[in-house]
Protein backbone atom coordinates (compact mmCIF):
# COMPACT_ATOMS: atom_id res chain seq x y z
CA UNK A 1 38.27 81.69 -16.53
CA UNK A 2 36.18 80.43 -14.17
CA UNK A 3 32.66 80.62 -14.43
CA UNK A 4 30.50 81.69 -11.07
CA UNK A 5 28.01 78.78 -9.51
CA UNK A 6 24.02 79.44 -9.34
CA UNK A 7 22.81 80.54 -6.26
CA UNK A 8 21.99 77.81 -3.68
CA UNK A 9 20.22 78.38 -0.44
CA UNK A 10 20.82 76.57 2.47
CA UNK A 11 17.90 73.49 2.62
CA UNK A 12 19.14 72.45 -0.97
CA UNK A 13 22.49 72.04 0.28
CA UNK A 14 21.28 70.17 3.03
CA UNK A 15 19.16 67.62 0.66
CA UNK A 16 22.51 67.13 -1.54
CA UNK A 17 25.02 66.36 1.77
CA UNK A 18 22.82 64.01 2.49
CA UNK A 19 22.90 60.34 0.86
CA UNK A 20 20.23 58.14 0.60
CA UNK A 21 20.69 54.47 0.83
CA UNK A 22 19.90 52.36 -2.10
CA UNK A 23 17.04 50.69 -1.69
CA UNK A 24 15.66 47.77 -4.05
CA UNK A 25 12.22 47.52 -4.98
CA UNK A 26 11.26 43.73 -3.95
CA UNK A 27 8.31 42.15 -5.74
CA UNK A 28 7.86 39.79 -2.59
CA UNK A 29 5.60 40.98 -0.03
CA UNK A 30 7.08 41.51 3.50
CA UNK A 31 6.12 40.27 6.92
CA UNK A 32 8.07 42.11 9.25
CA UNK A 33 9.65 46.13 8.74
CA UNK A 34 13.25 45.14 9.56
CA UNK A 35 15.24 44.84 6.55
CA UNK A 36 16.04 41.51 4.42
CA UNK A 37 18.80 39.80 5.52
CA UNK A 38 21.36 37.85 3.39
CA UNK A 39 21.30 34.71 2.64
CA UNK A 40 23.41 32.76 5.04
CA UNK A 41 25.33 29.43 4.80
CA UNK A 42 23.71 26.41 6.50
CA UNK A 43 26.01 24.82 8.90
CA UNK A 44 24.67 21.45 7.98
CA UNK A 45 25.12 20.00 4.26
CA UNK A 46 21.88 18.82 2.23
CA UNK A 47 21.33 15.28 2.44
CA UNK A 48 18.82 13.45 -0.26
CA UNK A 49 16.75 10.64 1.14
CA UNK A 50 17.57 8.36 -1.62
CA UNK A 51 21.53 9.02 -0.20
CA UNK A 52 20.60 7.84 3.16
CA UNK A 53 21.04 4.18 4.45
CA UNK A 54 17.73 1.96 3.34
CA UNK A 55 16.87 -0.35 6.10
CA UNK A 56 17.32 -4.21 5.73
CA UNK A 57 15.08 -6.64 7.48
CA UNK A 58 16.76 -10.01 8.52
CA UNK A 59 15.98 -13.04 6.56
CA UNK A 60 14.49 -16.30 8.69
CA UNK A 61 17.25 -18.07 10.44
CA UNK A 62 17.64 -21.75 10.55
CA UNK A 63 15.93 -22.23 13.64
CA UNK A 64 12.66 -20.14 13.04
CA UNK A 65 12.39 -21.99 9.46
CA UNK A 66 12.76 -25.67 11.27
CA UNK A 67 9.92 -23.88 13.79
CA UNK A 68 7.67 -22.60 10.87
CA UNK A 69 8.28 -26.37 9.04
CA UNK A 70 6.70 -28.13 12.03
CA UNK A 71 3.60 -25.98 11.15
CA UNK A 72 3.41 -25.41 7.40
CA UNK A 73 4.16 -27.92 4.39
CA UNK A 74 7.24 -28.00 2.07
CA UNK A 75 4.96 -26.72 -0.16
CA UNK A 76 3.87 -23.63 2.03
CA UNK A 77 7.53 -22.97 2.92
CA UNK A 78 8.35 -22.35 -0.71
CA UNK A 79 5.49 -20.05 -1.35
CA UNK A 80 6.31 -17.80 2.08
CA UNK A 81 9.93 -17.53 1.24
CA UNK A 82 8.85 -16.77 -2.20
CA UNK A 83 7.13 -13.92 -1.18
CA UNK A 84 9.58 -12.61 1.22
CA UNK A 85 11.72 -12.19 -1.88
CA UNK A 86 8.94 -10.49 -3.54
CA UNK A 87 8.20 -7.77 -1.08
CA UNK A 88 10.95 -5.22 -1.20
CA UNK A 89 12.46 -3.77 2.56
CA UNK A 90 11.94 -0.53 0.50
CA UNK A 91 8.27 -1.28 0.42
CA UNK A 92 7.90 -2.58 4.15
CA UNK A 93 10.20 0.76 5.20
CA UNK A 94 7.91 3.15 3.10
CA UNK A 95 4.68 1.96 3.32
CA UNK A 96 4.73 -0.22 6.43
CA UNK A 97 3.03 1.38 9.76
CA UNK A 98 4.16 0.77 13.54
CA UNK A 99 1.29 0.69 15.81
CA UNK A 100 1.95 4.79 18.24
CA UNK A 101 -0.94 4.36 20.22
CA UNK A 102 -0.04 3.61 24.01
CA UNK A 103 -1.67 0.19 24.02
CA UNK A 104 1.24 -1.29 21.70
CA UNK A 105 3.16 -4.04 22.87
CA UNK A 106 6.88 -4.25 22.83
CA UNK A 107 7.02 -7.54 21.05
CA UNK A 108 5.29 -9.40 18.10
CA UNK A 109 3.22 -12.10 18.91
CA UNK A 110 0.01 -13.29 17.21
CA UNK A 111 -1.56 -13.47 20.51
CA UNK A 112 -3.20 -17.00 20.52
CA UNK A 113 -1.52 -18.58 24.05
CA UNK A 114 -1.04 -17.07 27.24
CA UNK A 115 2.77 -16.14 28.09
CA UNK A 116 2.57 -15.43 31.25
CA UNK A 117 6.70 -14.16 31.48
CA UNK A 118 5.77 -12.08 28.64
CA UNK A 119 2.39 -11.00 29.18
CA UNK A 120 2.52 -10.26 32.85
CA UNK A 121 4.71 -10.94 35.79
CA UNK A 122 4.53 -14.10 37.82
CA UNK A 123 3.72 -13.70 41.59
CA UNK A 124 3.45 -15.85 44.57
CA UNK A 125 -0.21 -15.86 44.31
CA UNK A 126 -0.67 -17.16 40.83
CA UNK A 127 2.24 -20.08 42.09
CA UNK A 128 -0.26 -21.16 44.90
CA UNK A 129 -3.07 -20.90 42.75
CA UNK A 130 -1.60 -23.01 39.92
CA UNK A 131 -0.85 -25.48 42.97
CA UNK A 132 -4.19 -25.64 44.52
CA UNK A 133 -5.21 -26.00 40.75
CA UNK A 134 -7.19 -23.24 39.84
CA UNK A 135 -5.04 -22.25 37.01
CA UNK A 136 -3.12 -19.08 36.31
CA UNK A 137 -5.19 -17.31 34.00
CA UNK A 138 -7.64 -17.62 36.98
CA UNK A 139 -5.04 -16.76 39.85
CA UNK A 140 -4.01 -13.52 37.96
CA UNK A 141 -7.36 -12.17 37.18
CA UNK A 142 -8.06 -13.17 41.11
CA UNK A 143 -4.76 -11.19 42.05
CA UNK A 144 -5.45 -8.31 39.61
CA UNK A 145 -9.13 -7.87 41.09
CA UNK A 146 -7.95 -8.34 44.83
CA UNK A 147 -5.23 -5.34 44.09
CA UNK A 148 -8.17 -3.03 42.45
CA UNK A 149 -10.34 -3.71 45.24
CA UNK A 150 -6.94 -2.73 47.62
CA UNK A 151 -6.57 0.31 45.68
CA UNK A 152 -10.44 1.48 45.82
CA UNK A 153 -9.92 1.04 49.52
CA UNK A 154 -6.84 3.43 49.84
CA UNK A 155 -7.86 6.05 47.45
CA UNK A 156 -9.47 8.61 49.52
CA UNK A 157 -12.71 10.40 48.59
CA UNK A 158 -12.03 13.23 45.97
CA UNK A 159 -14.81 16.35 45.49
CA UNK A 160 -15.85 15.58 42.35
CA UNK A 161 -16.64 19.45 40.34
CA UNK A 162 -20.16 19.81 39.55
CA UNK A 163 -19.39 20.92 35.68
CA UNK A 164 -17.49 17.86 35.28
CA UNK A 165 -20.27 15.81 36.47
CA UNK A 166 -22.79 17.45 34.03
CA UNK A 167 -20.56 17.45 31.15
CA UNK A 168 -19.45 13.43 31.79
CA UNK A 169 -23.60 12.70 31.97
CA UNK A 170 -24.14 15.01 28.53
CA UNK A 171 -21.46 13.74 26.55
CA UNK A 172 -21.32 10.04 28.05
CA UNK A 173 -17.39 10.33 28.83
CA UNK A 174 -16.05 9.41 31.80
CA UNK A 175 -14.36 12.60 33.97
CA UNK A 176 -11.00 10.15 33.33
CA UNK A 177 -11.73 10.72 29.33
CA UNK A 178 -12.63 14.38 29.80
CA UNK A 179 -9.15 15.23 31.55
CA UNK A 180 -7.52 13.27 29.02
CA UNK A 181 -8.64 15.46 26.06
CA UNK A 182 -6.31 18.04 24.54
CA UNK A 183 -7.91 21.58 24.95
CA UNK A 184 -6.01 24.97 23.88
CA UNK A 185 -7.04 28.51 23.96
CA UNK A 186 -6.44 30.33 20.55
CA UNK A 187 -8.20 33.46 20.50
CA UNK A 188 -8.86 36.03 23.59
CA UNK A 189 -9.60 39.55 23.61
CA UNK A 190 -11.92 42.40 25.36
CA UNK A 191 -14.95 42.88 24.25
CA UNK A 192 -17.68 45.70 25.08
CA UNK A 193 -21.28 45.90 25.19
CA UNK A 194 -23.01 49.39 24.59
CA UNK A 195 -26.52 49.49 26.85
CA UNK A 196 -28.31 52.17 28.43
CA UNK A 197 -26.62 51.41 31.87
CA UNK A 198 -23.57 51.79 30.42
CA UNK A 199 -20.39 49.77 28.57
CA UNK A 200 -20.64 46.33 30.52
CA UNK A 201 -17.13 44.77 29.68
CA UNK A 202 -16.18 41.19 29.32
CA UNK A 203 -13.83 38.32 28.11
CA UNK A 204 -13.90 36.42 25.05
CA UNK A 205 -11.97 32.71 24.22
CA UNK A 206 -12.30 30.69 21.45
CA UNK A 207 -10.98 27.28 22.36
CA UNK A 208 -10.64 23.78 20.96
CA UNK A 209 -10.76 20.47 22.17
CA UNK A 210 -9.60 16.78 20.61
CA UNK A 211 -8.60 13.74 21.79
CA UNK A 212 -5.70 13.60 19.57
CA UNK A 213 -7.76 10.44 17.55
CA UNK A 214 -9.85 11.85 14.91
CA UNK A 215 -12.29 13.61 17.33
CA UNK A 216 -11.87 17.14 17.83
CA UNK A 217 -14.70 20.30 18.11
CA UNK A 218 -14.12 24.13 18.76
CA UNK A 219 -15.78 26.03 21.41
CA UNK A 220 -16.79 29.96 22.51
CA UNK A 221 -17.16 31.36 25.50
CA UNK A 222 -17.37 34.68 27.21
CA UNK A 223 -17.76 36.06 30.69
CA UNK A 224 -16.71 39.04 33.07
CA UNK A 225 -14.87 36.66 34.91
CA UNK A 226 -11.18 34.80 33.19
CA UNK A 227 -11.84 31.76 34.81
CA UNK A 228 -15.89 31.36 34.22
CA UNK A 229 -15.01 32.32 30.51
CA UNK A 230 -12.20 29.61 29.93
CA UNK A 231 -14.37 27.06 31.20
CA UNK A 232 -17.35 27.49 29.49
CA UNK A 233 -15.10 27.65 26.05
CA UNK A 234 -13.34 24.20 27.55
CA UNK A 235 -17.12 22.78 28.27
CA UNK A 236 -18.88 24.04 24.32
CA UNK A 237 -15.62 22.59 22.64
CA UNK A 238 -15.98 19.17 24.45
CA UNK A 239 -19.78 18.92 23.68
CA UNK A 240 -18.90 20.23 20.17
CA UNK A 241 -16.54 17.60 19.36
CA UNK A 242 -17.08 15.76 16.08
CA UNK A 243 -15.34 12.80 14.34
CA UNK A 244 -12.80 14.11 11.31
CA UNK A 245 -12.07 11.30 8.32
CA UNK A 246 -8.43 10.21 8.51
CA UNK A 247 -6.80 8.85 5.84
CA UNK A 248 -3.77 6.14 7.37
CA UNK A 249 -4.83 8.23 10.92
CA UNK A 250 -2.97 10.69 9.51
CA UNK A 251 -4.01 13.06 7.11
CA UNK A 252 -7.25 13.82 4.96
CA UNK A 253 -8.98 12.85 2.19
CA UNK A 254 -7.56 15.16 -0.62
CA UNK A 255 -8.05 18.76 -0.83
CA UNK A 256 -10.99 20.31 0.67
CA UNK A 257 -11.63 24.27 1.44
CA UNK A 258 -13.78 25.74 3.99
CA UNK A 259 -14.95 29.37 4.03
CA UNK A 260 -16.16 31.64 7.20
CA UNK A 261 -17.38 35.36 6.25
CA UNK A 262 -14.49 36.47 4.26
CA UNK A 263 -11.55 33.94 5.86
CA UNK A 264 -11.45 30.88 3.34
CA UNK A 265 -8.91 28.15 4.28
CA UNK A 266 -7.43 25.74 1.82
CA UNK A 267 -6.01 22.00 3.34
CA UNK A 268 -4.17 19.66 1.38
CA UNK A 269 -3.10 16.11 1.96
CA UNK A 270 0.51 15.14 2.15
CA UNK A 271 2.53 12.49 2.16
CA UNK A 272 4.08 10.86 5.59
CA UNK A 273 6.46 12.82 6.85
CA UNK A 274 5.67 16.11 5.46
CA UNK A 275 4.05 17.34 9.12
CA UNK A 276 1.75 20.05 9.87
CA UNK A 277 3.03 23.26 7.19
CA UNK A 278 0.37 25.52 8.40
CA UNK A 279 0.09 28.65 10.47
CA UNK A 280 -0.24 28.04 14.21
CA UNK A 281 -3.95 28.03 14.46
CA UNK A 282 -4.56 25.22 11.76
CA UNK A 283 -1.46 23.73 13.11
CA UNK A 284 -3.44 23.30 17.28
CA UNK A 285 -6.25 22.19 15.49
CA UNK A 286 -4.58 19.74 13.03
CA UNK A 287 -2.37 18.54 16.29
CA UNK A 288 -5.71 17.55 18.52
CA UNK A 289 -7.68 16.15 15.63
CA UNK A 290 -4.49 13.52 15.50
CA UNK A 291 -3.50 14.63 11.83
CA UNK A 292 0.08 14.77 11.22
CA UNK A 293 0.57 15.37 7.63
CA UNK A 294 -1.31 18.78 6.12
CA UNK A 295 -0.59 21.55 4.13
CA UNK A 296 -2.63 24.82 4.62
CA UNK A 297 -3.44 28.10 2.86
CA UNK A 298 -5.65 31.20 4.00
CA UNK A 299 -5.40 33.55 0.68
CA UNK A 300 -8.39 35.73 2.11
CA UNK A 301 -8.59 37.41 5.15
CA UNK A 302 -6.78 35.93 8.85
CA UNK A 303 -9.16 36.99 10.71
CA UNK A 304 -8.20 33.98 13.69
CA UNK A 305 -12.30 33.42 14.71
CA UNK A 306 -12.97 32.97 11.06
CA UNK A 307 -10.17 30.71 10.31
CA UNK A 308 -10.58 28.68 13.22
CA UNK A 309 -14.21 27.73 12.23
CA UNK A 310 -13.32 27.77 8.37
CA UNK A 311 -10.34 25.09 9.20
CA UNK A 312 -13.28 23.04 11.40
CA UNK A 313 -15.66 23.54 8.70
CA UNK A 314 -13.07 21.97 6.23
CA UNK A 315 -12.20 18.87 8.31
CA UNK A 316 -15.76 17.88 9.12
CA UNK A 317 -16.71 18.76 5.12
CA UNK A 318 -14.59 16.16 3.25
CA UNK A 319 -15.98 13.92 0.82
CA UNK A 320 -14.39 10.09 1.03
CA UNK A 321 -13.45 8.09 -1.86
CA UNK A 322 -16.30 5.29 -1.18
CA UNK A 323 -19.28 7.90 -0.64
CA UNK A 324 -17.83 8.88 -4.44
CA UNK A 325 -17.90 5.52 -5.71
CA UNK A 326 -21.07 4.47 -4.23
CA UNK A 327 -22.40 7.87 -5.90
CA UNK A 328 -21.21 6.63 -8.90
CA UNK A 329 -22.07 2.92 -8.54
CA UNK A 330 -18.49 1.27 -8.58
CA UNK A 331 -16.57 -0.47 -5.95
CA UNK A 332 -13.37 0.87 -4.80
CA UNK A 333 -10.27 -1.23 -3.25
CA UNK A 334 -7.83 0.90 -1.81
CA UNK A 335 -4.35 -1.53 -3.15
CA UNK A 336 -2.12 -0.53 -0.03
CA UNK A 337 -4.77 -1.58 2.55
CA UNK A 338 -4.86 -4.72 0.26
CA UNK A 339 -1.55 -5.38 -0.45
CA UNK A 340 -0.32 -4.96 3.36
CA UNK A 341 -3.15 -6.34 5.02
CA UNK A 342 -5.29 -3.43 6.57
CA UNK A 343 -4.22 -2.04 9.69
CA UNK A 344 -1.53 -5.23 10.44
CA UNK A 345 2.13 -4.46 9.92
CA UNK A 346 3.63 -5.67 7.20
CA UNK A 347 6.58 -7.50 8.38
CA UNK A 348 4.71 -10.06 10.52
CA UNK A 349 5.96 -13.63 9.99
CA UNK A 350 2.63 -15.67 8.09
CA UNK A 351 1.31 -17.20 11.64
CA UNK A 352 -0.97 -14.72 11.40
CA UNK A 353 -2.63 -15.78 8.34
CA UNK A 354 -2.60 -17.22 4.99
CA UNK A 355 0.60 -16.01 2.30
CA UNK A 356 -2.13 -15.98 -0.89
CA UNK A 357 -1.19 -15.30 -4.20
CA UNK A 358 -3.42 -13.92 -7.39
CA UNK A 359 -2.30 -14.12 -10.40
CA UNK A 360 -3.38 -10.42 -12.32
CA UNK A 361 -2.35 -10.57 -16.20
CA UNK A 362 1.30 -11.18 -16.37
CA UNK A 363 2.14 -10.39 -12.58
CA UNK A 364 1.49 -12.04 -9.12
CA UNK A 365 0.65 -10.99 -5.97
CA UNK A 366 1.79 -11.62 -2.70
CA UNK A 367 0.64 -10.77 0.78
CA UNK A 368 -0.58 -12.46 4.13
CA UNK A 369 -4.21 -12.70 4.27
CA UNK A 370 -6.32 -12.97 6.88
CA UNK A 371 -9.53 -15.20 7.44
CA UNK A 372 -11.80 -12.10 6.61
CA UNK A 373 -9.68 -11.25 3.99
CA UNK A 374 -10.02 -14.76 2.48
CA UNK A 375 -13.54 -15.05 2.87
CA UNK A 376 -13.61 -11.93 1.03
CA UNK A 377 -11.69 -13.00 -1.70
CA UNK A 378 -13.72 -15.80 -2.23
CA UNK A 379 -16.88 -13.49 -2.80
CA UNK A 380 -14.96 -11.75 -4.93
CA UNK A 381 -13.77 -14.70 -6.82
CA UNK A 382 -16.88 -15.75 -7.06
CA UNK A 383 -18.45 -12.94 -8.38
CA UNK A 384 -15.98 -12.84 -10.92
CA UNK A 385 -16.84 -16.16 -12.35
CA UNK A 386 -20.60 -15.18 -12.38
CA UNK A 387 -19.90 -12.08 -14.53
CA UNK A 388 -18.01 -14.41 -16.97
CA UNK A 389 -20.52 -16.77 -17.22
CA UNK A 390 -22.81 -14.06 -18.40
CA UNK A 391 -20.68 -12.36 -20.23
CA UNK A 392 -20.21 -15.76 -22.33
CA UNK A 393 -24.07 -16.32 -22.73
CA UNK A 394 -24.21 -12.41 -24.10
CA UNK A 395 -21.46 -13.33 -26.90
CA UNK A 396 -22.86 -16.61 -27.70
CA UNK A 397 -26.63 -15.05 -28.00
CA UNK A 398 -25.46 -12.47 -29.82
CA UNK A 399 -23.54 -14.81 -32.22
CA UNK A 400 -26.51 -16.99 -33.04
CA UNK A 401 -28.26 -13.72 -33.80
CA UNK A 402 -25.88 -12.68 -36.58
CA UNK A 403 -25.82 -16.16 -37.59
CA UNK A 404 -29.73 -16.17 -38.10
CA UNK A 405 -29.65 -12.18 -39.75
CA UNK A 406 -26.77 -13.79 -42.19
CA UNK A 407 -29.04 -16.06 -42.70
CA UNK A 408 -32.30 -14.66 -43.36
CA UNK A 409 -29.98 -12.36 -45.94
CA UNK A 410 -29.14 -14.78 -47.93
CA UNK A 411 -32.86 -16.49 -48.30
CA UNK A 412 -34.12 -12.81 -49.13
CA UNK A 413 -31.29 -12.78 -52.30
CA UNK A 414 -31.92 -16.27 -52.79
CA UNK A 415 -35.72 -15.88 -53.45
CA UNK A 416 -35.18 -12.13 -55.26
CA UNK A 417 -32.76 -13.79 -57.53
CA UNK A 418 -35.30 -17.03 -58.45
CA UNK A 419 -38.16 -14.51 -58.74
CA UNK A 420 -35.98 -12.60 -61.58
CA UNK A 421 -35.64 -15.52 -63.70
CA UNK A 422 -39.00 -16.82 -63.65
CA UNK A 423 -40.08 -13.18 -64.89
């Protein structure tokens, strides 16, 4: 017997036709309303750096050593291959730096003689000069300034803009420097001004400007016209610009935070090759202040004024490591600016300096040293044997003290002692 089914009416069986997707509850906080995809295969498989092919410098072949012999001592050759065996290519591929700037030459050279197929081009000028005996050097800076003067003479008379002109004579830059430097507009919207004559409209940009070399400054500006608004943003972010610490001209000096009403921005160094992992506005800014390894956070608001100037306020606000020490009275040595030599690659054959080694407890030390750097290490030295010295007066003055104390003991017992007898 069949039993009859409770009355229904028609939205409820509407609701129970229909079916719902599943839908997971995600703990992760979404970015976009389209739907999660699935994870998808990379095309590429994962390679490790350590599984990649470590780069091998070549040894010194028979000729350069016979060429580095007529210079240096037996003695001298042992020590410089000595610490070519020392230095790892690991070491030189890791830590070593190639000079990116646009100045670099395309060979090595220690630059103490004049190669004049290397350095520049031989013309028929500097061959009759070196004839009539004035010399090359001398023909080719007479050839050099006869072709400027040539080139003054063809250029034609250019309007120079009178806002270039007054920002060249505030900021001291030449209007060549000023077109050089990196500028980008971040931020531009409406705005509105409520006065009695009505709602006046205008334009607002936030721009910034660097040279892409550890200068870089941030700039407002706002007008009823695009173009007067853009450039008077372009003009406060060029007089704004400031110098930002680099450590290796690359990234900063630790971690540093910078906060701007309620937008608080956190940077991090990295190592080299990590790049710029930051949102897009950091990322400009990071780009034109020539920093090329950072990690950012904003955890706060995004409003993009506030973390434009909270991300300025950072760079300019970090604390080095020798305003620290000399805080704390110490002296700090960074080791890899030692141990490679400052700013000169690593690799260079010794002609450029002295191979020195230091002998620190059971290891030794090897690098090429310059003449600063040995006049340096001389101080140093020095100072090192005038802290022994007194360190050595301190034990033996303190020694003759507890001899005399010891002393002075023993008369006290002594006399006690006699003085016990006699009574």
């Amino acid at each position: 017997m069949s039993t009859p089914k409770p009355y229904q009416c028609l939205s409820c069986r509407l609701k129970q036709s229909i079916i719902w997707p599943s839908t997971k509850s995600s703990t992760r906080r979404q970015f976009h309303a389209s739907t999660p995809s699935k994870a998808h295969k990379r095309g590429y498989p994962s390679i490790k750096a350590s599984d990649l092919e470590q780069p091998q410098f070549r040894a010194y072949t028979p000729h350069e050593k016979k060429l580095l012999a007529l210079k240096y001592t037996p003695e001298q050759m042992k020590v410089i291959e000595a610490g070519e065996r020392a230095v790892s290519a690991e070491d030189l591929a890791r830590q070593g730096r190639m000079r990116t700037d646009p100045m670099r030459i395309k060979y090595l050279d220690d630059f103490a003689t004049m190669r004049p197929m290397l350095d520049r081009a031989v013309t028929e000028q500097d061959l009759q000069a070196a004839e009539e005996g004035e010399g090359l050097v001398e023909g080719a800076n007479r050839s050099a300034r006869d072709s400027k003067k040539k080139d003054n003479q063809q250029q034609p008379t250019e309007e120079i803009d009178p806002h270039m002109l007054r920002l060249s004579q505030q900021t001291g830059m030449t209007i060549q420097e000023i077109k050089r430097i990196r500028v980008k507009n971040l931020v531009m919207h409406r705005v509105v001004n409520q006065t009695r004559m009505g709602k006046i409209q205008s334009l607002y940009y936030l721009t910034i400007a660097g040279n892409q070399d550890g200068m870089v400054g941030i700039g407002e500006g706002k007008a009823a016209e695009d173009e007067d608004g853009r450039r008077q943003a372009m003009m406060n972010a060029i007089r704004n610009m400031k110098p930002i610490p680099r450590y290796e001209e690359r990234t900063i000096y630790g971690s540093v935070e910078g906060k701007v009403g309620a937008a608080v921005v956190q940077l991090s160094s990295r190592p080299p090759g990590f790049g710029n992992r930051c949102q897009h506005l950091i990322f400009e800014l990071a780009r034109a202040a020539g920093i090329s390894d950072l990690a950012a956070r904003t955890p706060r608001s995004r409003n993009k004024m506030n973390v434009v100037k909270a991300a300025f306020k950072a760079l300019t606000a970090q604390r080095l490591p020798e305003d620290v020490a000399r805080g704390r009275g110490r002296k700090m040595v960074d080791a890899r600016s030692v141990y490679y030599g400052g700013q000169a690659m690593p690799y260079l054959r010794p002609a450029l300096g002295v191979l020195a080694t230091v002998e620190v407890g059971k290891f030794v030390l090897l690098w090429h040293m310059t003449g600063l750097q040995e006049k340096q290490i001389a101080i140093n030295a020095k100072q090192i044997a005038i802290n022994k010295a007194e360190t050595e007066n301190l034990l033996e003055l303190q020694k003759r003290q507890n001899q005399d104390i010891i002393a002075r003991q023993d008369r006290t017992y002594r006399q006690r002692e006699r003085h016990h007898r006699e009574s």
